[in-house]
PDB file of N, CA and C in Angstrom:
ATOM      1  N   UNK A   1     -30.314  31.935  -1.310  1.00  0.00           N
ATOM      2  CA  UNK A   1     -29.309  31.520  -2.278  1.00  0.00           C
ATOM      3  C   UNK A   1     -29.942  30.446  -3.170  1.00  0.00           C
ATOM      4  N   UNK A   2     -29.518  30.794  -4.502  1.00  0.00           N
ATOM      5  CA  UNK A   2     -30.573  29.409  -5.345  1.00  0.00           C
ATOM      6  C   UNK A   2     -29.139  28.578  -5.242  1.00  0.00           C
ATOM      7  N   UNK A   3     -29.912  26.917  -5.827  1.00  0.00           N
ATOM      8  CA  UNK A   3     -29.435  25.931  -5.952  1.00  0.00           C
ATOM      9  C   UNK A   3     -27.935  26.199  -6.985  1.00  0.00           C
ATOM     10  N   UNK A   4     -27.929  26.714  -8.062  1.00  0.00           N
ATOM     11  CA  UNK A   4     -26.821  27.362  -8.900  1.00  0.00           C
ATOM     12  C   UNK A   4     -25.500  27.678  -8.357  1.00  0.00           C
ATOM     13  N   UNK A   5     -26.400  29.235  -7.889  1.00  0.00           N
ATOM     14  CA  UNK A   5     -25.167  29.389  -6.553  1.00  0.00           C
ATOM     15  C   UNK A   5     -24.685  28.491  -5.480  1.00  0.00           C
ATOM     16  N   UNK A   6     -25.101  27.942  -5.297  1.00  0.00           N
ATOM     17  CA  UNK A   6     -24.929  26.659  -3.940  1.00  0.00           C
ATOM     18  C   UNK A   6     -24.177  25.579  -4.569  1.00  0.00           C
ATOM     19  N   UNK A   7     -24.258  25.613  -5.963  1.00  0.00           N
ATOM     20  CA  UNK A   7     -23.541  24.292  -6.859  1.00  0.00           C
ATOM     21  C   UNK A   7     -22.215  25.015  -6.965  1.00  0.00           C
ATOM     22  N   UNK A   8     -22.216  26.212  -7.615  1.00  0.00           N
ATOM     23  CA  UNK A   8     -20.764  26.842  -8.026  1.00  0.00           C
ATOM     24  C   UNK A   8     -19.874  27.241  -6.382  1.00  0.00           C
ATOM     25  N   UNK A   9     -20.362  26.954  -5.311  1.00  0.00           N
ATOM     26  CA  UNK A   9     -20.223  27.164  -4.179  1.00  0.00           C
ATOM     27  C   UNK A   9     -18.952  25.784  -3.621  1.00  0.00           C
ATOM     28  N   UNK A  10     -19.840  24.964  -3.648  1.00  0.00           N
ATOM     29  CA  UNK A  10     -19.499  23.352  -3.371  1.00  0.00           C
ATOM     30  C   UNK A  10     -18.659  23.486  -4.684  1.00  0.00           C
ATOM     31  N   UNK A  11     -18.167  23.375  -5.410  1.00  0.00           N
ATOM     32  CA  UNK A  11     -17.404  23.294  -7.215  1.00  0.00           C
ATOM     33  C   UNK A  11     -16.015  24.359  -6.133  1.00  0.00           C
ATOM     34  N   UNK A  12     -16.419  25.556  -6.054  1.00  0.00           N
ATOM     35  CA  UNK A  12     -14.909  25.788  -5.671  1.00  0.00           C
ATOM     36  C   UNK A  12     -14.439  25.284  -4.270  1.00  0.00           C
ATOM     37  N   UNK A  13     -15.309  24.961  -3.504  1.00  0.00           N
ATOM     38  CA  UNK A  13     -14.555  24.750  -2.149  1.00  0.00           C
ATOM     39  C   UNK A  13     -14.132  23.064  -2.455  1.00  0.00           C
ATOM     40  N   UNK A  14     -14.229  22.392  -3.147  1.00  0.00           N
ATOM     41  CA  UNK A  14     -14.180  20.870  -4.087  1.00  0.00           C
ATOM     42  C   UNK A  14     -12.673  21.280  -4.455  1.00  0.00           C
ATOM     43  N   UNK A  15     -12.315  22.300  -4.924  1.00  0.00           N
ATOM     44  CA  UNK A  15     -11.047  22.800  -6.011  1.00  0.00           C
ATOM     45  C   UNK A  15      -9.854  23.563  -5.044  1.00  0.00           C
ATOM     46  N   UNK A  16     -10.789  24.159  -4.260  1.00  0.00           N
ATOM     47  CA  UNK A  16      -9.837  24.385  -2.837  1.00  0.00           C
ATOM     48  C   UNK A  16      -9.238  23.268  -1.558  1.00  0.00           C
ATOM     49  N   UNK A  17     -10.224  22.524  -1.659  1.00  0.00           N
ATOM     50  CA  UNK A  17      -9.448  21.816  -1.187  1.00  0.00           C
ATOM     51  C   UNK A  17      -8.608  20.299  -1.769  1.00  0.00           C
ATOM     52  N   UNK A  18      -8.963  20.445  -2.964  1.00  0.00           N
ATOM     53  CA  UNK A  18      -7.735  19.409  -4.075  1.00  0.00           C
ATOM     54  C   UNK A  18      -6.794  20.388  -3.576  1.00  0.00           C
ATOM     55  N   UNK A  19      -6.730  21.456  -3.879  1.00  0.00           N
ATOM     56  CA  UNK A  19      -5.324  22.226  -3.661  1.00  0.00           C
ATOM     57  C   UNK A  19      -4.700  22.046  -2.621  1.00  0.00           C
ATOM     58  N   UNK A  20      -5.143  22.386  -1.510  1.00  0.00           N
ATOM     59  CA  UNK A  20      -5.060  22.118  -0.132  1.00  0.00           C
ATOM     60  C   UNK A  20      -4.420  20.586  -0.291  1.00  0.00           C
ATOM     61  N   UNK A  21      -4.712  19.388  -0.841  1.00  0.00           N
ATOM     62  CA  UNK A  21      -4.238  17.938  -0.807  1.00  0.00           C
ATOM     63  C   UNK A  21      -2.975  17.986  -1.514  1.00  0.00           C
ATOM     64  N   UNK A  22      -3.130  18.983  -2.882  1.00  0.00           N
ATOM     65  CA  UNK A  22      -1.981  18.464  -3.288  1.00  0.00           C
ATOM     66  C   UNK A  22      -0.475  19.020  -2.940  1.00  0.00           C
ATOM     67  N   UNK A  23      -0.563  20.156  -2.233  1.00  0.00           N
ATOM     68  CA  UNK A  23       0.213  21.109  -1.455  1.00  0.00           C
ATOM     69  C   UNK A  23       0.571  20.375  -0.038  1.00  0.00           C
ATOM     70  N   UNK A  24      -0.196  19.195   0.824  1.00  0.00           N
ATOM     71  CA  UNK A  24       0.302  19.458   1.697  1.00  0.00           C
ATOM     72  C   UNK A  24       0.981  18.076   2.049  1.00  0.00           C
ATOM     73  N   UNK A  25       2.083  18.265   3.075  1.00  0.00           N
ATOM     74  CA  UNK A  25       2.833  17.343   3.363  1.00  0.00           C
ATOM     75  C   UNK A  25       3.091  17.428   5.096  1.00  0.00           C
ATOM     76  N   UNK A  26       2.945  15.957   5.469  1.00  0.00           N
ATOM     77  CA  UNK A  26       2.677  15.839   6.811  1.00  0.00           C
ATOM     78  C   UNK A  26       3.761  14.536   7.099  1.00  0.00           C
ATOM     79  N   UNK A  27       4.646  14.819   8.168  1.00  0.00           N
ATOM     80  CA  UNK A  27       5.907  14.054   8.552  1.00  0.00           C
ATOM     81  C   UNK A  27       5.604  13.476  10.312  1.00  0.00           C
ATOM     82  N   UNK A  28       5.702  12.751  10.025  1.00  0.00           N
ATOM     83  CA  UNK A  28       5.829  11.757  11.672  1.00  0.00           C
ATOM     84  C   UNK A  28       7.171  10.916  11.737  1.00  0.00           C
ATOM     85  N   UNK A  29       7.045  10.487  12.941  1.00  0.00           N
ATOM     86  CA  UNK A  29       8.696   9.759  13.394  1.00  0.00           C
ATOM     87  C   UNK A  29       7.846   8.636  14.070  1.00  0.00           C
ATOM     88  N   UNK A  30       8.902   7.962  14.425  1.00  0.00           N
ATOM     89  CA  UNK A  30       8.772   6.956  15.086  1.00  0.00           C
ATOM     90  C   UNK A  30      10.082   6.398  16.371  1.00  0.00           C
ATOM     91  N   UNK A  31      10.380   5.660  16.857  1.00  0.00           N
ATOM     92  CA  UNK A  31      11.493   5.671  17.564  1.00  0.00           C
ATOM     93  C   UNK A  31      12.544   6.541  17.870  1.00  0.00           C
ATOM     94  N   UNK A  32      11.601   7.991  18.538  1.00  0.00           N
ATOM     95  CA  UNK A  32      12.617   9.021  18.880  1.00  0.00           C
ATOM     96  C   UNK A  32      13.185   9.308  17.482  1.00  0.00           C
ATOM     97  N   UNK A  33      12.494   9.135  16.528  1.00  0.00           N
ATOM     98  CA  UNK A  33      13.372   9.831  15.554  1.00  0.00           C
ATOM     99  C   UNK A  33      14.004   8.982  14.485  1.00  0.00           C
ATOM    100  N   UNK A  34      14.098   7.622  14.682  1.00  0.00           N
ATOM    101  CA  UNK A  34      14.486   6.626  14.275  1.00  0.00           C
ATOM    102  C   UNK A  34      14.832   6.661  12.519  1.00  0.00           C
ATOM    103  N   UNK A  35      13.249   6.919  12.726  1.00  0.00           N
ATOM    104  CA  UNK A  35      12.279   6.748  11.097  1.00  0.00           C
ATOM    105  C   UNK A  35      11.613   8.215  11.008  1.00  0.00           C
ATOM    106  N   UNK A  36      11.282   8.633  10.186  1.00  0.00           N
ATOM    107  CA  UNK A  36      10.770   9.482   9.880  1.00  0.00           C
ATOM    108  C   UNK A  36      10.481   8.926   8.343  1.00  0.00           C
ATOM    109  N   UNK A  37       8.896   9.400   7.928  1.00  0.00           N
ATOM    110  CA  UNK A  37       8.090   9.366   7.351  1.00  0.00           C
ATOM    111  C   UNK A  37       7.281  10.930   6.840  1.00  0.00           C
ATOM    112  N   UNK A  38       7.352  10.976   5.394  1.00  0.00           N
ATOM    113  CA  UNK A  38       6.385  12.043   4.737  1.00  0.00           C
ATOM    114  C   UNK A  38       5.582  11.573   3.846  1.00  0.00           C
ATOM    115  N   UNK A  39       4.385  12.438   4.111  1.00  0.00           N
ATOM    116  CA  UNK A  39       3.106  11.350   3.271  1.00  0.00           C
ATOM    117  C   UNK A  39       2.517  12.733   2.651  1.00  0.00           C
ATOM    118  N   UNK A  40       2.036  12.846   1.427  1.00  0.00           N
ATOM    119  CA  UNK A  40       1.153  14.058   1.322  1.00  0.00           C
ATOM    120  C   UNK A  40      -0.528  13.935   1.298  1.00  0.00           C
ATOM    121  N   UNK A  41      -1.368  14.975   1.161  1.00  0.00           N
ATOM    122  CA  UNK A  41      -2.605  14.807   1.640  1.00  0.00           C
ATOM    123  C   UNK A  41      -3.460  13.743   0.645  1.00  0.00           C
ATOM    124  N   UNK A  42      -2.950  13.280   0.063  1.00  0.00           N
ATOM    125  CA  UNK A  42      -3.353  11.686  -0.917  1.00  0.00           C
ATOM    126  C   UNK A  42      -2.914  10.713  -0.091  1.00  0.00           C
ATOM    127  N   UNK A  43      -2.284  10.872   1.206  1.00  0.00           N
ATOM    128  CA  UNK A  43      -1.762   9.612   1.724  1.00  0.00           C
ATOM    129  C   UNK A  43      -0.652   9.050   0.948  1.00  0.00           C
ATOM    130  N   UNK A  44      -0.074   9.746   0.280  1.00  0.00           N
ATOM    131  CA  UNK A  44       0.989   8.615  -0.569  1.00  0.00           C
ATOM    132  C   UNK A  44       1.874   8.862   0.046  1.00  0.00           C
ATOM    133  N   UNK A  45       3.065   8.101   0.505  1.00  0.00           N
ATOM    134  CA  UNK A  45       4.271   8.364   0.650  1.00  0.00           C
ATOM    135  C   UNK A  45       5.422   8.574   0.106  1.00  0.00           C
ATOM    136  N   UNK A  46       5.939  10.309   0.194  1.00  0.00           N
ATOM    137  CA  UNK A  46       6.984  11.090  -0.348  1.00  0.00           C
ATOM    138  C   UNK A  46       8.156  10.400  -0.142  1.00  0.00           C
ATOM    139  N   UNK A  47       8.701  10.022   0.993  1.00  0.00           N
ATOM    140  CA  UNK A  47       9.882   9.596   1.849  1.00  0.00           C
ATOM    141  C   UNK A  47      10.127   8.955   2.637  1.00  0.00           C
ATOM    142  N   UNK A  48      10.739   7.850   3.125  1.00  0.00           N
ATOM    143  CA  UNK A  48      11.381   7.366   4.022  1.00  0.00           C
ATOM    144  C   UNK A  48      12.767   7.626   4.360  1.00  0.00           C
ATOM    145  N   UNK A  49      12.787   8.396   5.863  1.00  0.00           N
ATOM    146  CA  UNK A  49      14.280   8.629   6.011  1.00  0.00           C
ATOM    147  C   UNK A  49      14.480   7.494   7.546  1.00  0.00           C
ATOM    148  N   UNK A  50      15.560   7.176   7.425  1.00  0.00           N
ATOM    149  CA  UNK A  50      15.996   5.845   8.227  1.00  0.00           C
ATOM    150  C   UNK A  50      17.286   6.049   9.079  1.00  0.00           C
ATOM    151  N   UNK A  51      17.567   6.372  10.321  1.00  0.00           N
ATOM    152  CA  UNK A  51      18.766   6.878  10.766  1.00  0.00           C
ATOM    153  C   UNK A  51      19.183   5.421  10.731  1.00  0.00           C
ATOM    154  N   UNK A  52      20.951   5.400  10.516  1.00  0.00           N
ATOM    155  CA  UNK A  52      21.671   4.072  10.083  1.00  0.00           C
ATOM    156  C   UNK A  52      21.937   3.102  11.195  1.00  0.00           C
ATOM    157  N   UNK A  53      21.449   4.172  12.469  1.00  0.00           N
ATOM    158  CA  UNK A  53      21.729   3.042  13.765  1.00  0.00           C
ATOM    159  C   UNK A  53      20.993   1.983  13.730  1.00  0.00           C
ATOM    160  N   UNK A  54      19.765   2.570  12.915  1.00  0.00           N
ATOM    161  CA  UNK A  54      18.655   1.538  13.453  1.00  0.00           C
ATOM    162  C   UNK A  54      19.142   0.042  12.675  1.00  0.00           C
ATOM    163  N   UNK A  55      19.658  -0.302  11.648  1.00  0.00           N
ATOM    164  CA  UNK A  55      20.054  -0.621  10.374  1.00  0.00           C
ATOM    165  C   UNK A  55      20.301  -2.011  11.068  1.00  0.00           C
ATOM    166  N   UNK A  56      19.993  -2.807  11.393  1.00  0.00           N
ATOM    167  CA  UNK A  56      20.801  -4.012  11.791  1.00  0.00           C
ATOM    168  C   UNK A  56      19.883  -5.617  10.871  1.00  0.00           C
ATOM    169  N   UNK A  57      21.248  -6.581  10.914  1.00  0.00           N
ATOM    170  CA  UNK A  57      20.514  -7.386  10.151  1.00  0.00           C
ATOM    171  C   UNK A  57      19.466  -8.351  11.093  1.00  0.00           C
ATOM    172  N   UNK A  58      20.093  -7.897  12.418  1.00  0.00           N
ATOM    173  CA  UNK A  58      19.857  -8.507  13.885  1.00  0.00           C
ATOM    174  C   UNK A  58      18.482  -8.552  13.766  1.00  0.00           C
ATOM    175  N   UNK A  59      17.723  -7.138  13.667  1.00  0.00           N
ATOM    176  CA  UNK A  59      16.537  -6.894  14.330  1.00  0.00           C
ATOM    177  C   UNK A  59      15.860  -6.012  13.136  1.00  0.00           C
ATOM    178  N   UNK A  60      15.662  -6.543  11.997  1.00  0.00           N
ATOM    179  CA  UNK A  60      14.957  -6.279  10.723  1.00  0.00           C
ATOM    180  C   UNK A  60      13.296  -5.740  11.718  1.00  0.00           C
ATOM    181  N   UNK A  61      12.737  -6.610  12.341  1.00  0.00           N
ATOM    182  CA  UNK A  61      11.657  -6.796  12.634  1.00  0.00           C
ATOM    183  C   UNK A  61      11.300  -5.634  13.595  1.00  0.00           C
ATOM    184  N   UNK A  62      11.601  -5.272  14.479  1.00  0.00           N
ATOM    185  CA  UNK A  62      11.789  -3.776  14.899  1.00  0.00           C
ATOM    186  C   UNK A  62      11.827  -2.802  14.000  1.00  0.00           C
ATOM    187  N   UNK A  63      12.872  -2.577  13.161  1.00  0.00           N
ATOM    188  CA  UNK A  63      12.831  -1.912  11.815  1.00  0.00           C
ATOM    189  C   UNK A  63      11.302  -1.802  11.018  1.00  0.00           C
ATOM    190  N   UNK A  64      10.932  -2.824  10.660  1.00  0.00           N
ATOM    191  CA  UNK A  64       9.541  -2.618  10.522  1.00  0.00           C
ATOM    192  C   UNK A  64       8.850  -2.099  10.834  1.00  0.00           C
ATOM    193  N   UNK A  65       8.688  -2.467  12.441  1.00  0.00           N
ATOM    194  CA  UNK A  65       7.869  -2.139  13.590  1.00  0.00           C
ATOM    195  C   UNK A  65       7.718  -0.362  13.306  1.00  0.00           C
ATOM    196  N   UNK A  66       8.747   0.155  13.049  1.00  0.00           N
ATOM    197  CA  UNK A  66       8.999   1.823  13.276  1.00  0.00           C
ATOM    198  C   UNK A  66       8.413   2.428  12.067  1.00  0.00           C
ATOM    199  N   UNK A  67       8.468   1.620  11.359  1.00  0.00           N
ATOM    200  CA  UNK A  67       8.347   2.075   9.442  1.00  0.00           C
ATOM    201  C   UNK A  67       7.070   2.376   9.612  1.00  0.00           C
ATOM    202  N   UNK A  68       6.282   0.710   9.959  1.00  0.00           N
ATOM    203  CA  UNK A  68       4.772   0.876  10.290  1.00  0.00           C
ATOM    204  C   UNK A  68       4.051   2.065  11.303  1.00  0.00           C
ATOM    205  N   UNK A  69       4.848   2.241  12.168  1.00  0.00           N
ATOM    206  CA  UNK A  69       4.345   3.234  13.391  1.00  0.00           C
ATOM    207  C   UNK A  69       4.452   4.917  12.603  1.00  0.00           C
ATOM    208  N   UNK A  70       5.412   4.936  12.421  1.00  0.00           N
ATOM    209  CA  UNK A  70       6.189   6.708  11.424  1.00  0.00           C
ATOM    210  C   UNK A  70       4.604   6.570  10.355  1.00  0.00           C
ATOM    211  N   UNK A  71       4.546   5.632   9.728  1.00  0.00           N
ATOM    212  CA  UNK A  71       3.337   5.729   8.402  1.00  0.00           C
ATOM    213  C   UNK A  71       1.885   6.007   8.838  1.00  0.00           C
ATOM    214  N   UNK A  72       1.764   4.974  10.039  1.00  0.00           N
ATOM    215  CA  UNK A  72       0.260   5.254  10.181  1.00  0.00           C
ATOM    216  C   UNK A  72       0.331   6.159  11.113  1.00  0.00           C
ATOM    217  N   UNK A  73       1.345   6.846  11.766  1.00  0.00           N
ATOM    218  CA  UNK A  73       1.140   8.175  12.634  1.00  0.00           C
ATOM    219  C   UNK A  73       0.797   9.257  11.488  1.00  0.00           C
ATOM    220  N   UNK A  74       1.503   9.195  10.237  1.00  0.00           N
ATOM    221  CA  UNK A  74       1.558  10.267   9.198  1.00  0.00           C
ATOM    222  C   UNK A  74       0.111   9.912   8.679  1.00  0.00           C
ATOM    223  N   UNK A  75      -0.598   8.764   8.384  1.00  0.00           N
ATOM    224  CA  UNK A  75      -2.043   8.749   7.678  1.00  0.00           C
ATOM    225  C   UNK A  75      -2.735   9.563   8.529  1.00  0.00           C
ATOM    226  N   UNK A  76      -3.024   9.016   9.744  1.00  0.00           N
ATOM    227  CA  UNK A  76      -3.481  10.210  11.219  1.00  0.00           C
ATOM    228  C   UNK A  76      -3.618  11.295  11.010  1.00  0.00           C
ATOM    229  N   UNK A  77      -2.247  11.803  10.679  1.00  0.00           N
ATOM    230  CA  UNK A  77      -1.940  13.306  10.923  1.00  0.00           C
ATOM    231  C   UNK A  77      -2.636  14.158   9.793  1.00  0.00           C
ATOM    232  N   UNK A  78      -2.913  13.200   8.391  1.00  0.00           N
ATOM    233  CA  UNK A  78      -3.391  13.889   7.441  1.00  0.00           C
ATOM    234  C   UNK A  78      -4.311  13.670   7.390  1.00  0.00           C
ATOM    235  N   UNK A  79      -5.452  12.257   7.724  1.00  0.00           N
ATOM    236  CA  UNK A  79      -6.705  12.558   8.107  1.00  0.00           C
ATOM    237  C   UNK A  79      -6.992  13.699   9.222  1.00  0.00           C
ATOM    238  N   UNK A  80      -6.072  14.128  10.173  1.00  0.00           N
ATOM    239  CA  UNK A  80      -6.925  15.320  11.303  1.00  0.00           C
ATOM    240  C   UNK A  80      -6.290  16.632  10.480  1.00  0.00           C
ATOM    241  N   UNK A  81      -5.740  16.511   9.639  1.00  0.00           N
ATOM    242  CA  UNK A  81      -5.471  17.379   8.520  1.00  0.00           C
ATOM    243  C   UNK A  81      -6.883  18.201   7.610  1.00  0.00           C
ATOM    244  N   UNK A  82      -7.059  17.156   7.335  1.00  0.00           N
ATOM    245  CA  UNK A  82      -8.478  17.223   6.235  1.00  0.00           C
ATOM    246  C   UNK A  82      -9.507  16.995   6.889  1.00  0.00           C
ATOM    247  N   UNK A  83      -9.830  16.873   7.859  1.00  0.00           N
ATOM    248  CA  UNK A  83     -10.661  16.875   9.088  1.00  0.00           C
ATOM    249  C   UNK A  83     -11.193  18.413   9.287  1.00  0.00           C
ATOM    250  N   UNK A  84     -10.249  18.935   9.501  1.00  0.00           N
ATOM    251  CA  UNK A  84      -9.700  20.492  10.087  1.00  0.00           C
ATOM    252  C   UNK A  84      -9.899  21.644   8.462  1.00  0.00           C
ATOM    253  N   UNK A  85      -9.498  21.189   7.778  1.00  0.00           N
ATOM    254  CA  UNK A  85      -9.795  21.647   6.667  1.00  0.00           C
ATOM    255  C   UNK A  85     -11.316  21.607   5.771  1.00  0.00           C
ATOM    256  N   UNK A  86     -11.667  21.034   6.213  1.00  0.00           N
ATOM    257  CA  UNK A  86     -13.114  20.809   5.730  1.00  0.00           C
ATOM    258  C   UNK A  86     -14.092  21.341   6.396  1.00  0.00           C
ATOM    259  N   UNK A  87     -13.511  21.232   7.922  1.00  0.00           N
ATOM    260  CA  UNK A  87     -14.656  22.039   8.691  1.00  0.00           C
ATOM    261  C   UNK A  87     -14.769  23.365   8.373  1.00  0.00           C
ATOM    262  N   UNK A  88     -13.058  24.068   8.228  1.00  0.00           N
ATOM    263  CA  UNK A  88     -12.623  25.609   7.853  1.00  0.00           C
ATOM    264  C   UNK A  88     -13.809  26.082   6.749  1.00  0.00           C
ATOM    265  N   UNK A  89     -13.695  25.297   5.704  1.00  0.00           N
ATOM    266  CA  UNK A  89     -14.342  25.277   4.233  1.00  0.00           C
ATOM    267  C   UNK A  89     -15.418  25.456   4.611  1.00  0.00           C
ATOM    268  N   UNK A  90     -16.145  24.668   4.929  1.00  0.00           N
ATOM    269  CA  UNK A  90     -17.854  24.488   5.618  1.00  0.00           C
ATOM    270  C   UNK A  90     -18.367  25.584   6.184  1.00  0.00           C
ATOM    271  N   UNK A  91     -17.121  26.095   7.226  1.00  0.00           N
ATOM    272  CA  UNK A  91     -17.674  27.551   7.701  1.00  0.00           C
ATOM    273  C   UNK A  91     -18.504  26.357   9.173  1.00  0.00           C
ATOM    274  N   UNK A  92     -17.671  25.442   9.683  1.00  0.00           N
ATOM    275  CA  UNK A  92     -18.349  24.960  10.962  1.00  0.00           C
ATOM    276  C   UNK A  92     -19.830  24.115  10.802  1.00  0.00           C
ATOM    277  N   UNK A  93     -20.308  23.942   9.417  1.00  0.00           N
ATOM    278  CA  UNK A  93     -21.728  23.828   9.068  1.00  0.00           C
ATOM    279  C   UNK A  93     -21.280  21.768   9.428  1.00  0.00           C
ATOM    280  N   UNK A  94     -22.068  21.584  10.272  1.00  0.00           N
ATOM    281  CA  UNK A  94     -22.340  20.036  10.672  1.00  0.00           C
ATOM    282  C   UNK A  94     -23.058  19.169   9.722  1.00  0.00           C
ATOM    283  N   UNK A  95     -22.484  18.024   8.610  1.00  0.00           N
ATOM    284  CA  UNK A  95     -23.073  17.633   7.811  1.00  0.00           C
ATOM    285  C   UNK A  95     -22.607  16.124   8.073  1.00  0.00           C
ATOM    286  N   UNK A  96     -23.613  15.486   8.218  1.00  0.00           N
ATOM    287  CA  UNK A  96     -23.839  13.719   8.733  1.00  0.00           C
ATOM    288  C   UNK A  96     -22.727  13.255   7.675  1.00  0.00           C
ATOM    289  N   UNK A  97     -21.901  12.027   8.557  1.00  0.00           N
ATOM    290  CA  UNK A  97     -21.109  11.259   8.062  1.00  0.00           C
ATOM    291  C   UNK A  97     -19.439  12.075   7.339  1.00  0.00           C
ATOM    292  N   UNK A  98     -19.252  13.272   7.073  1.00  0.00           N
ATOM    293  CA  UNK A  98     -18.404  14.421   6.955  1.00  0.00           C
ATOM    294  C   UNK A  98     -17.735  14.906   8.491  1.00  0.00           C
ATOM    295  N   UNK A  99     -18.637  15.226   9.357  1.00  0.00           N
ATOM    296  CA  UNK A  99     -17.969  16.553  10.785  1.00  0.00           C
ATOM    297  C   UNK A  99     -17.846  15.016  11.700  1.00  0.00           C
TER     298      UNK A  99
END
């Protein structure tokens, strides 16, 4: 395979998987359910949904606690997201600092 081909190679699997990021959306919870969190494969966050029990002026700080836990369970989930997706792309090929 020349270098050309190997460039226009890497160029679409680059474009496949933008697609792949901007399509996907990955949801975690936190406190049984408490919180729930959607982040898409940019890591940004779509949503916060908040069941009203949790809601107190009592215990703001717990509240937090769940927000934080639901978010970075969802960063997780979309790094082993794109983890998994890259290897697919690669075709399994082991490349330093990437696999």
């Amino acid at each position: 395979m020349n270098i050309q081909a190997m460039m226009k190679q890497a160029q679409e699997m680059q474009e496949r998987l933008k697609q792949q990021m901007a399509e996907m959306r990955v949801e975690a919870t936190s406190g049984g359910g408490m919180v729930t969190v959607v982040v898409d494969g940019s890591k940004q966050v779509q949503s916060i949904r908040i069941d009203p029990e949790v809601v107190s002026k009592d215990d703001v700080e717990m509240l937090q606690d769940l927000i934080v836990a639901a978010v970075n369970d969802a960063v997780r989930k979309v790094d082993d997201r794109l983890g998994q997706s890259m290897s697919g792309l690669m075709g399994g090929l082991k490349i330093p600092g990437l696999s």
